[in-house]
N, C-alpha and C. Protein backbone atom coordinates (compact mmCIF):
# COMPACT_ATOMS: atom_id res chain seq x y z
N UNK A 1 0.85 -1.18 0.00
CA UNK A 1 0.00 0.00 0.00
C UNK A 1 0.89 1.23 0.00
N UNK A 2 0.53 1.95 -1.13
CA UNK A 2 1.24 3.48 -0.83
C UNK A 2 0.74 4.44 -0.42
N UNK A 3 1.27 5.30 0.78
CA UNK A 3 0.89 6.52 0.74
C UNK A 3 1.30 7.65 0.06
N UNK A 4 0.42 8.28 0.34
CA UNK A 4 0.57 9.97 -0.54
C UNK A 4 1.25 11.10 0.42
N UNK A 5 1.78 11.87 -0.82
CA UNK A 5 2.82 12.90 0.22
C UNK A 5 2.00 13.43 0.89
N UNK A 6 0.40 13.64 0.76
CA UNK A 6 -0.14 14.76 2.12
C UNK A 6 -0.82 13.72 3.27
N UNK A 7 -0.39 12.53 3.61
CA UNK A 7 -0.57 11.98 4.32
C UNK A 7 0.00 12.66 5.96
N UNK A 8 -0.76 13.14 6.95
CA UNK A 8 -0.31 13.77 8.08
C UNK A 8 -0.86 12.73 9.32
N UNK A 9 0.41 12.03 9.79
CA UNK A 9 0.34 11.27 11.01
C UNK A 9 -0.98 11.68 12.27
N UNK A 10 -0.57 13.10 12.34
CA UNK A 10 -0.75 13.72 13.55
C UNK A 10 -2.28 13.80 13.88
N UNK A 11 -2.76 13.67 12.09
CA UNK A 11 -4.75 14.07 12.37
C UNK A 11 -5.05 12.77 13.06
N UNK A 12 -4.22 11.36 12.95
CA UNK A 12 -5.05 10.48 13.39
C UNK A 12 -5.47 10.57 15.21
N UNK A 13 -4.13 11.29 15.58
CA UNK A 13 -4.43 10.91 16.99
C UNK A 13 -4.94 12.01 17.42
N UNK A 14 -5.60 12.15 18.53
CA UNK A 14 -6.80 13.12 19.31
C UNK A 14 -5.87 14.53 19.97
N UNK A 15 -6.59 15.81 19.81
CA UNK A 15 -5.89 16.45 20.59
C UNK A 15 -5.63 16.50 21.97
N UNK A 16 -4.42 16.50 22.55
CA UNK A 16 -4.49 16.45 23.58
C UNK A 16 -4.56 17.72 24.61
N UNK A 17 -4.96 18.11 25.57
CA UNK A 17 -5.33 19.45 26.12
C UNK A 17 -3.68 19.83 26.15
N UNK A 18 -3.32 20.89 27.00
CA UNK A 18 -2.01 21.93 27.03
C UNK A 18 -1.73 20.79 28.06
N UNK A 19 -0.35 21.24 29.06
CA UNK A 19 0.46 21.01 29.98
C UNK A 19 0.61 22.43 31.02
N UNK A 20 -0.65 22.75 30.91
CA UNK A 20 -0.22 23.92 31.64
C UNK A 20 -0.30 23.10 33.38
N UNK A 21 -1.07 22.08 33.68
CA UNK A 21 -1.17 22.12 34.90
C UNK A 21 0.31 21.11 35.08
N UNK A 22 1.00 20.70 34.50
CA UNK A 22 2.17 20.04 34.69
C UNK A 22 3.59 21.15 34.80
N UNK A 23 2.73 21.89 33.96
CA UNK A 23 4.05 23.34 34.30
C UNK A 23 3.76 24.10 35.33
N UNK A 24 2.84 24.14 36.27
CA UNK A 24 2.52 24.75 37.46
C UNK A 24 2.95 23.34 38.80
N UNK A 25 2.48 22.41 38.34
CA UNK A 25 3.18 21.20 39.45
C UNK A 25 4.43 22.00 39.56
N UNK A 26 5.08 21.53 38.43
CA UNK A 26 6.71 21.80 38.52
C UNK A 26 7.46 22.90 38.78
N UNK A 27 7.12 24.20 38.96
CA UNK A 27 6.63 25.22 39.74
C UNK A 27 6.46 25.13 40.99
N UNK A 28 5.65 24.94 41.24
CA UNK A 28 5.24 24.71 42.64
C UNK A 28 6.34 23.31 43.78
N UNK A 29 6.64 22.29 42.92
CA UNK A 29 7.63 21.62 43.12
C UNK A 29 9.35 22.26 43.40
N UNK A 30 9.96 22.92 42.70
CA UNK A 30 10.67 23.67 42.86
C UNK A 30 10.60 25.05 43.78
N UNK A 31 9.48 25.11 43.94
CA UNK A 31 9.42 26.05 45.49
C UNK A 31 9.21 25.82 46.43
N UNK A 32 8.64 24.23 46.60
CA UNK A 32 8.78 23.47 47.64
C UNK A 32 10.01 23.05 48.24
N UNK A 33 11.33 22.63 47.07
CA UNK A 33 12.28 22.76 47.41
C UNK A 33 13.30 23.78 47.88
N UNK A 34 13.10 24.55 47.30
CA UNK A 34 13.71 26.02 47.78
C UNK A 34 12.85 26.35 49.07
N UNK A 35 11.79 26.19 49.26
CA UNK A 35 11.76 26.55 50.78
C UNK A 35 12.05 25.45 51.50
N UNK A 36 12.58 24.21 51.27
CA UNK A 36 12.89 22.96 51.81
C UNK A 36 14.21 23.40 52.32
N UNK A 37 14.69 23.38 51.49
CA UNK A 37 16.08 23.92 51.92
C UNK A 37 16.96 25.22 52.53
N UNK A 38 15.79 26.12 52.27
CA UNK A 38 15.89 27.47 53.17
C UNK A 38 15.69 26.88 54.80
N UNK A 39 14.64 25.95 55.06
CA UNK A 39 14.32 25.57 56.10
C UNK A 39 15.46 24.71 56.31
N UNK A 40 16.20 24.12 56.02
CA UNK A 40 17.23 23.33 56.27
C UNK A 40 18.25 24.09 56.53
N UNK A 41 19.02 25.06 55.62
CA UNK A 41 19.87 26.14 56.46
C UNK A 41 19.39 26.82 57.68
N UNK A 42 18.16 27.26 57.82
CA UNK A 42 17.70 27.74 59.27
C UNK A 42 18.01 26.61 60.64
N UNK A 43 17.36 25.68 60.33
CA UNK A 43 17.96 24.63 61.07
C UNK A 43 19.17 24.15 61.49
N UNK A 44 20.11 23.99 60.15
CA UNK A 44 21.71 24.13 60.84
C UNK A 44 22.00 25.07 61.66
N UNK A 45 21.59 26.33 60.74
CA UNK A 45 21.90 27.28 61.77
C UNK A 45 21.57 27.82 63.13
N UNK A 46 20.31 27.44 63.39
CA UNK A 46 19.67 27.16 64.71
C UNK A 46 20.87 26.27 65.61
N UNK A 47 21.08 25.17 65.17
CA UNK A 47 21.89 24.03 66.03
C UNK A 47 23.36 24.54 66.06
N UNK A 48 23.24 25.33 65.05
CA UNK A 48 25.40 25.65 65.69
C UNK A 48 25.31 27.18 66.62
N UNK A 49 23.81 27.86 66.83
CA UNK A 49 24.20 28.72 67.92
C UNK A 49 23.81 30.13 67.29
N UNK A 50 24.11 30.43 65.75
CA UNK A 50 24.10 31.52 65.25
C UNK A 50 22.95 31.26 64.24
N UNK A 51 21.78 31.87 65.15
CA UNK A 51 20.50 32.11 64.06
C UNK A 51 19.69 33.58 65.03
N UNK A 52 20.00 34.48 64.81
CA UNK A 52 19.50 35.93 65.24
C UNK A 52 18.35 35.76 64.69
N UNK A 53 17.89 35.47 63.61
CA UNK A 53 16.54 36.13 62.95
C UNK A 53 15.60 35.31 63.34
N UNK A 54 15.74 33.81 64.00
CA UNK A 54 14.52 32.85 63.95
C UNK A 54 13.86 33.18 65.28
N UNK A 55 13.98 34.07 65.91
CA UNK A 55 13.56 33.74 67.81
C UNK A 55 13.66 32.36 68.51
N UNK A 56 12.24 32.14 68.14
CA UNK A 56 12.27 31.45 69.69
C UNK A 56 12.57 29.83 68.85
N UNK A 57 12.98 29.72 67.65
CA UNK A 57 13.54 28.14 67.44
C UNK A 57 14.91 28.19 67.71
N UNK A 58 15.57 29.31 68.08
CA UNK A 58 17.28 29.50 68.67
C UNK A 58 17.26 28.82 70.62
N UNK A 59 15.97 28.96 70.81
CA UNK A 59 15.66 28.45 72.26
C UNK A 59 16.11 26.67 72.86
N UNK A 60 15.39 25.52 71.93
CA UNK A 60 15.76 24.39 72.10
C UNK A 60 16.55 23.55 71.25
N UNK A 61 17.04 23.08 71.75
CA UNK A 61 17.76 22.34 70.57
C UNK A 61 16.56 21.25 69.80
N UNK A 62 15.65 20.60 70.16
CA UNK A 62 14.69 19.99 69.78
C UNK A 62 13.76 20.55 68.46
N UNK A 63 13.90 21.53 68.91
CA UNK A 63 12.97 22.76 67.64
C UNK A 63 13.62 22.77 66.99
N UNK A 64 14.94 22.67 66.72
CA UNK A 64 15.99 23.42 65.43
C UNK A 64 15.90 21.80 64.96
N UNK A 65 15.90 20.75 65.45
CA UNK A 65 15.86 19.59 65.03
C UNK A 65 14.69 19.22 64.36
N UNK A 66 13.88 19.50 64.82
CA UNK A 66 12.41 19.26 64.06
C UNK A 66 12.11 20.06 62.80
N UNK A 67 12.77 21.67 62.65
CA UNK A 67 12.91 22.40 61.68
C UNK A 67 14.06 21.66 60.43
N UNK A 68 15.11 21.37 61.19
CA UNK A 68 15.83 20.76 60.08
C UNK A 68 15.50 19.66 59.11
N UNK A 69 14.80 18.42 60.35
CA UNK A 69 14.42 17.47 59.38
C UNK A 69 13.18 18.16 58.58
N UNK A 70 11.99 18.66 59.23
CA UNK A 70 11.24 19.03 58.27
C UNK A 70 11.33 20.08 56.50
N UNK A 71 12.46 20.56 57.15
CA UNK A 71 13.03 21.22 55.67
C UNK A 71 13.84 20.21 55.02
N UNK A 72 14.46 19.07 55.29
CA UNK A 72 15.22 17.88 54.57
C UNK A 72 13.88 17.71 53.73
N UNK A 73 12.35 16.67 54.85
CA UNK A 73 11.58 16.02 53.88
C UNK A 73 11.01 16.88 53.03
N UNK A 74 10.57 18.23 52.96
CA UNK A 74 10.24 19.51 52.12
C UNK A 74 11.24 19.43 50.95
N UNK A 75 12.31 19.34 51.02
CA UNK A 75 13.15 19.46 49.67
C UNK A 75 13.38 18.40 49.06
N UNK A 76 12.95 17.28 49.58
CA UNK A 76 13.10 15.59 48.77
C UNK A 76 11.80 15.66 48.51
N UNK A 77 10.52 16.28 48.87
CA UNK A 77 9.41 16.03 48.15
C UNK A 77 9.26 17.03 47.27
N UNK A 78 9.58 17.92 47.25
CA UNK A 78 9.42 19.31 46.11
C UNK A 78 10.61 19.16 44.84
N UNK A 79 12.01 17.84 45.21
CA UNK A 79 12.38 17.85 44.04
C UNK A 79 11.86 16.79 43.43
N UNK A 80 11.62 15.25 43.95
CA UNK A 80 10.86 14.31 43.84
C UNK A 80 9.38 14.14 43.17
N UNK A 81 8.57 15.86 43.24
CA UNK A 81 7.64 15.91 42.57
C UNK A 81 8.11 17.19 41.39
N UNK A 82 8.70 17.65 41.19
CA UNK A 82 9.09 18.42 40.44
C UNK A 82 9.84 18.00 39.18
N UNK A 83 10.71 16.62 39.75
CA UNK A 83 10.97 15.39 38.22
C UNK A 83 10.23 14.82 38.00
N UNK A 84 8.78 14.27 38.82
CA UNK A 84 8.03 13.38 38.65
C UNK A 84 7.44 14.60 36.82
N UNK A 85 7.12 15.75 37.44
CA UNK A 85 6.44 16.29 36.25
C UNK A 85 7.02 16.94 35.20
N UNK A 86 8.36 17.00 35.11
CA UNK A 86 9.34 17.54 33.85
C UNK A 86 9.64 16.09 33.35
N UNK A 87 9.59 14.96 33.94
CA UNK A 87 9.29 13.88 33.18
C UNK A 87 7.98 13.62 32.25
N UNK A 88 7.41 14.19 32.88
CA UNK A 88 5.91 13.93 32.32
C UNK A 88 5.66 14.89 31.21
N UNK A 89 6.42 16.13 31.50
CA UNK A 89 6.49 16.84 30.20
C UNK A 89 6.75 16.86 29.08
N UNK A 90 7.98 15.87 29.48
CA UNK A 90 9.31 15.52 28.03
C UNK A 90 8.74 14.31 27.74
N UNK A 91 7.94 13.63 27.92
CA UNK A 91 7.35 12.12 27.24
C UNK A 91 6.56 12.86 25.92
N UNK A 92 7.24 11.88 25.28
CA UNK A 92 7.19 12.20 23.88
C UNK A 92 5.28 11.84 23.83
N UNK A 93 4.54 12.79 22.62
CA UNK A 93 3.36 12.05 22.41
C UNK A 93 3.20 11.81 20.97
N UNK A 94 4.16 11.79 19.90
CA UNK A 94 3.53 11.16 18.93
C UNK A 94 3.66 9.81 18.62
N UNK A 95 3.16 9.86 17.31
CA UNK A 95 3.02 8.19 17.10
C UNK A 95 4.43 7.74 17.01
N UNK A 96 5.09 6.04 17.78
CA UNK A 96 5.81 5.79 17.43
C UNK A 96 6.33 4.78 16.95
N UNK A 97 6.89 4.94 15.68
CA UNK A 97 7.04 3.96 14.18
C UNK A 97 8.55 3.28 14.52
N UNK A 98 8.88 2.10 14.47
CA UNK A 98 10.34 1.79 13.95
C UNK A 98 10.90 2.45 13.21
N UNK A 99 11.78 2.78 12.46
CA UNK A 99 12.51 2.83 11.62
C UNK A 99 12.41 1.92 10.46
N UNK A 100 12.52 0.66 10.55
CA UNK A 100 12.53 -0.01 9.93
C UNK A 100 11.36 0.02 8.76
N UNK A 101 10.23 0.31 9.65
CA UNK A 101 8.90 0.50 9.09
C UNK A 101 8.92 1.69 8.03
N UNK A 102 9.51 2.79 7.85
CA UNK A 102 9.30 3.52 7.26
C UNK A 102 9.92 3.80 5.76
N UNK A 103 8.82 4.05 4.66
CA UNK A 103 9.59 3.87 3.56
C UNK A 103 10.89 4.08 3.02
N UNK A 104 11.68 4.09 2.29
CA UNK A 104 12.96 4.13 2.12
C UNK A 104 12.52 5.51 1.17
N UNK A 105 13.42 6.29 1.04
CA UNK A 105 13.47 7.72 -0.01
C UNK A 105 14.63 7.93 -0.71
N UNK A 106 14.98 7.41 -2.03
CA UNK A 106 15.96 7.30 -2.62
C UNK A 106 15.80 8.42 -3.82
């Protein structure tokens, strides 16, 4: 069977809506991390003595501990969901053919 040069792959398959809500995940993912890790320097810095700006988490050592880990799991989930959806972005959606399959053009 031959096809014709105005044969266009693309009408067969359905449109698919935008990626806008995958570009706002990932967004929002990356500011999860950045405040993950803002919270994680506050925390070190809480525990070695020199944190002027935090008040009263400069008080126990328990608080600066609970701040630290909670800014660790904040920045493993904000980068963790932030590849989950720049993966999801870059997945290819058209049709996909072997090589082999496709006519030769000599």
């Amino acid at each position: 069977m031959r096809l014709s040069d105005d044969f266009n792959a693309r009408r067969l398959r359905p449109r698919q809506p935008g990626n806008w809500r995958l570009r706002i995940g990932a967004g929002l993912g990356a500011l999860f991390a950045a405040f993950g890790i803002l919270l994680t320097m506050a925390g070190v810095a809480s525990l070695v003595g020199r944190a002027p700006a935090l008040g009263a988490l400069n008080d126990s050592t328990g608080e600066a501990i609970t701040l630290l880990l909670f800014g660790l799991f904040l920045s493993w989930a904000g980068i963790t969901f932030w590849r989950r959806c720049r993966r999801r972005l870059r997945r290819p959606s058209d049709l996909s053919l072997s090589p082999s399959l496709l006519k030769k053009r000599d």
